[in-house]
Protein backbone atom coordinates (compact mmCIF):
# COMPACT_ATOMS: atom_id res chain seq x y z
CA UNK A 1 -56.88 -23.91 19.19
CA UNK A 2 -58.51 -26.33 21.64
CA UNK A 3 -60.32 -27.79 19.35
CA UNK A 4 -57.41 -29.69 17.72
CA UNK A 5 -57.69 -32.40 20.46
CA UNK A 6 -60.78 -33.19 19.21
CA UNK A 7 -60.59 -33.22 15.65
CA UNK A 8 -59.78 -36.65 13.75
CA UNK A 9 -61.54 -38.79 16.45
CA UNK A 10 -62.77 -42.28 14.82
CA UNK A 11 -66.67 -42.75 14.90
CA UNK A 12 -67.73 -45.92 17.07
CA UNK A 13 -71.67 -47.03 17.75
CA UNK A 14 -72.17 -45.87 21.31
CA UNK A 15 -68.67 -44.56 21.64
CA UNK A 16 -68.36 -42.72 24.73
CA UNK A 17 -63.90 -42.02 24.28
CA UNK A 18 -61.61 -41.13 25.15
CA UNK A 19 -60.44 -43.05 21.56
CA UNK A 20 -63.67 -42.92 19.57
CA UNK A 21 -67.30 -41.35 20.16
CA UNK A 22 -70.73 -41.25 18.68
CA UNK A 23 -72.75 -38.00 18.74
CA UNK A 24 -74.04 -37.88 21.76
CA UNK A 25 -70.83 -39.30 22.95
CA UNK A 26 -68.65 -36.42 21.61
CA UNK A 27 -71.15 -33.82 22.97
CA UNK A 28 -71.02 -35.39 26.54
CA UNK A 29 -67.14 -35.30 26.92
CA UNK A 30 -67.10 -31.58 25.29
CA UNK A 31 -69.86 -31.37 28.00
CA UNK A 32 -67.39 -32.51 30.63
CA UNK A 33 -64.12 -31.35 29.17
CA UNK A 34 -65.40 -27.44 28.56
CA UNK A 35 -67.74 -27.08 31.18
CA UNK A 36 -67.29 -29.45 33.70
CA UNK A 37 -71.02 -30.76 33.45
CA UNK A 38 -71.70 -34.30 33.98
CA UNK A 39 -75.06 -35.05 31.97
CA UNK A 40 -76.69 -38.34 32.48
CA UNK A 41 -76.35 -40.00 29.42
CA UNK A 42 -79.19 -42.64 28.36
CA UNK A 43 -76.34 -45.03 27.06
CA UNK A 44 -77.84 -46.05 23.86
CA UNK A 45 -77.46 -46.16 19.55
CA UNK A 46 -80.14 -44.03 17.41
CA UNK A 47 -82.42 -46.96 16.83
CA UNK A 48 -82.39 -47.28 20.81
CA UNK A 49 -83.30 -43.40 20.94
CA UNK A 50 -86.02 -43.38 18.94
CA UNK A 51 -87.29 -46.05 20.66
CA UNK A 52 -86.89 -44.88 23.92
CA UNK A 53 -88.42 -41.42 23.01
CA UNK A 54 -84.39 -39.95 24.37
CA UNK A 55 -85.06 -36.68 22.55
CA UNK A 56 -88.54 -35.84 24.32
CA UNK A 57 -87.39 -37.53 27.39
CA UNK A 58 -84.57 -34.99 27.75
CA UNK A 59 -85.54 -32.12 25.82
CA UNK A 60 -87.46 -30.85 29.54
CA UNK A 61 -83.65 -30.23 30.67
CA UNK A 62 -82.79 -27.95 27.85
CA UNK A 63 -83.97 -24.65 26.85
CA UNK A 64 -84.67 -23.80 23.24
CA UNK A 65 -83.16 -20.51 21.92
CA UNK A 66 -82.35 -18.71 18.44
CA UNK A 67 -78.97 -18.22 18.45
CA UNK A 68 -76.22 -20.60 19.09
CA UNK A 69 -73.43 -20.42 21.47
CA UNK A 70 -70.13 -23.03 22.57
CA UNK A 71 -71.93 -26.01 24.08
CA UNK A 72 -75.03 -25.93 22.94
CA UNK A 73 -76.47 -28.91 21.38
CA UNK A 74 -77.31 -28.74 17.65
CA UNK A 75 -80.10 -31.29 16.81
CA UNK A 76 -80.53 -32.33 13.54
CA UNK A 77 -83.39 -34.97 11.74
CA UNK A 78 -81.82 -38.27 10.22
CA UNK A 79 -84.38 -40.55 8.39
CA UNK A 80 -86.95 -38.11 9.47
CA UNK A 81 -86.44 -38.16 13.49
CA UNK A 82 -84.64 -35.70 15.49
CA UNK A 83 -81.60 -37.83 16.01
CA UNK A 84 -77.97 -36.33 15.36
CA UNK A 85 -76.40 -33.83 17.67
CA UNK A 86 -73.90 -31.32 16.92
CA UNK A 87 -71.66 -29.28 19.57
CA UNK A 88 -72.07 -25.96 18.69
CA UNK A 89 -68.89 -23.79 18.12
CA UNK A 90 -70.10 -20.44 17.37
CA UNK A 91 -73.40 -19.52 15.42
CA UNK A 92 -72.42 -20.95 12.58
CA UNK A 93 -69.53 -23.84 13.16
CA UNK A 94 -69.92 -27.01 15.04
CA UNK A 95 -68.00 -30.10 16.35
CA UNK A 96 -69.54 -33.56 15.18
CA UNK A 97 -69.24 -37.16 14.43
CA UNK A 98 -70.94 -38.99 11.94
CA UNK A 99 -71.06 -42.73 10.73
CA UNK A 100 -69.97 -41.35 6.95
CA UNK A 101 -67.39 -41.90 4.21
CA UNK A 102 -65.11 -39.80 7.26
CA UNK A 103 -65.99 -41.58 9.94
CA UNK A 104 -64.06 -39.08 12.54
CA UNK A 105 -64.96 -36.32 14.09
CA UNK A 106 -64.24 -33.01 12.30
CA UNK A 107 -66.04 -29.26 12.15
CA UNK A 108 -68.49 -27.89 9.73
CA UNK A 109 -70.33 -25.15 8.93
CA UNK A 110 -74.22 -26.40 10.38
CA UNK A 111 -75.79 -23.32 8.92
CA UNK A 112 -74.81 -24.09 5.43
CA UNK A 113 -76.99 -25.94 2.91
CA UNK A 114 -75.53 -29.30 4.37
CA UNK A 115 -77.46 -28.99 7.55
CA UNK A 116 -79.29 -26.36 7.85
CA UNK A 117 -82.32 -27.87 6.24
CA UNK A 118 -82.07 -30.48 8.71
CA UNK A 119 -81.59 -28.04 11.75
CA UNK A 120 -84.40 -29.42 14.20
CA UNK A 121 -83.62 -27.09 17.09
CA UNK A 122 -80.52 -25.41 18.99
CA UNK A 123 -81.11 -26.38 22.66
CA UNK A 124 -79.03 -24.51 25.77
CA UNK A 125 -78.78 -26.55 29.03
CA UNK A 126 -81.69 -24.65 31.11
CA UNK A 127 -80.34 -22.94 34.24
């Protein structure tokens, strides 16, 4: 599966690959690597985000819908902010990397009890 490639990837603070990624890193070379999109990416860690306001800034470019497809983006809250993105798989799976025990990238189930609760919004790139 194509997904192989992408599985086992070490977590790095504003890692943008090809050798290690952040969130928003992994999701922007999936971006790239499945779909060809280039998506400007605001080049910064989740304490930068928040302070930037990243998620409202670029939530105009996005479309919100119920059900997920590949390449959506999966946010999810962290500390209480919108701040962790997941490339959706399928409705259910997703590809992510977290700064964890793991530290790598790896797929999980995001409508399980793991994440679900913290499921702030699937977004589709609008048009």
């Amino acid at each position: 599966m194509w997904t192989d490639d992408w599985i086992g990837l070490p977590y790095a603070e504003r890692g943008r690959g090809p050798e290690a990624f952040d969130c928003l890193g992994l999701w922007l070379a999936l971006q790239r690597a499945r779909f060809g999109r280039e998506i400007p990416d605001p080049a910064c860690d989740m304490v930068g985000a928040v302070r930037l306001g990243v998620v409202d800034r670029y939530r105009t470019d996005f479309i919100s819908v119920e059900r997920a497809q590949e390449g959506d983006a999966l946010l999810f809250t962290m500390q209480g902010r919108p701040l962790h993105l997941g490339y959706a798989l399928s409705d259910q799976d997703m590809l992510h990397t977290l700064d964890d025990q793991e530290h790598c990238s790896r797929i999980e189930r995001w409508r399980g009890p793991s994440w679900g609760g913290r499921l702030e919004g699937i977004y589709r790139i609008a048009g």
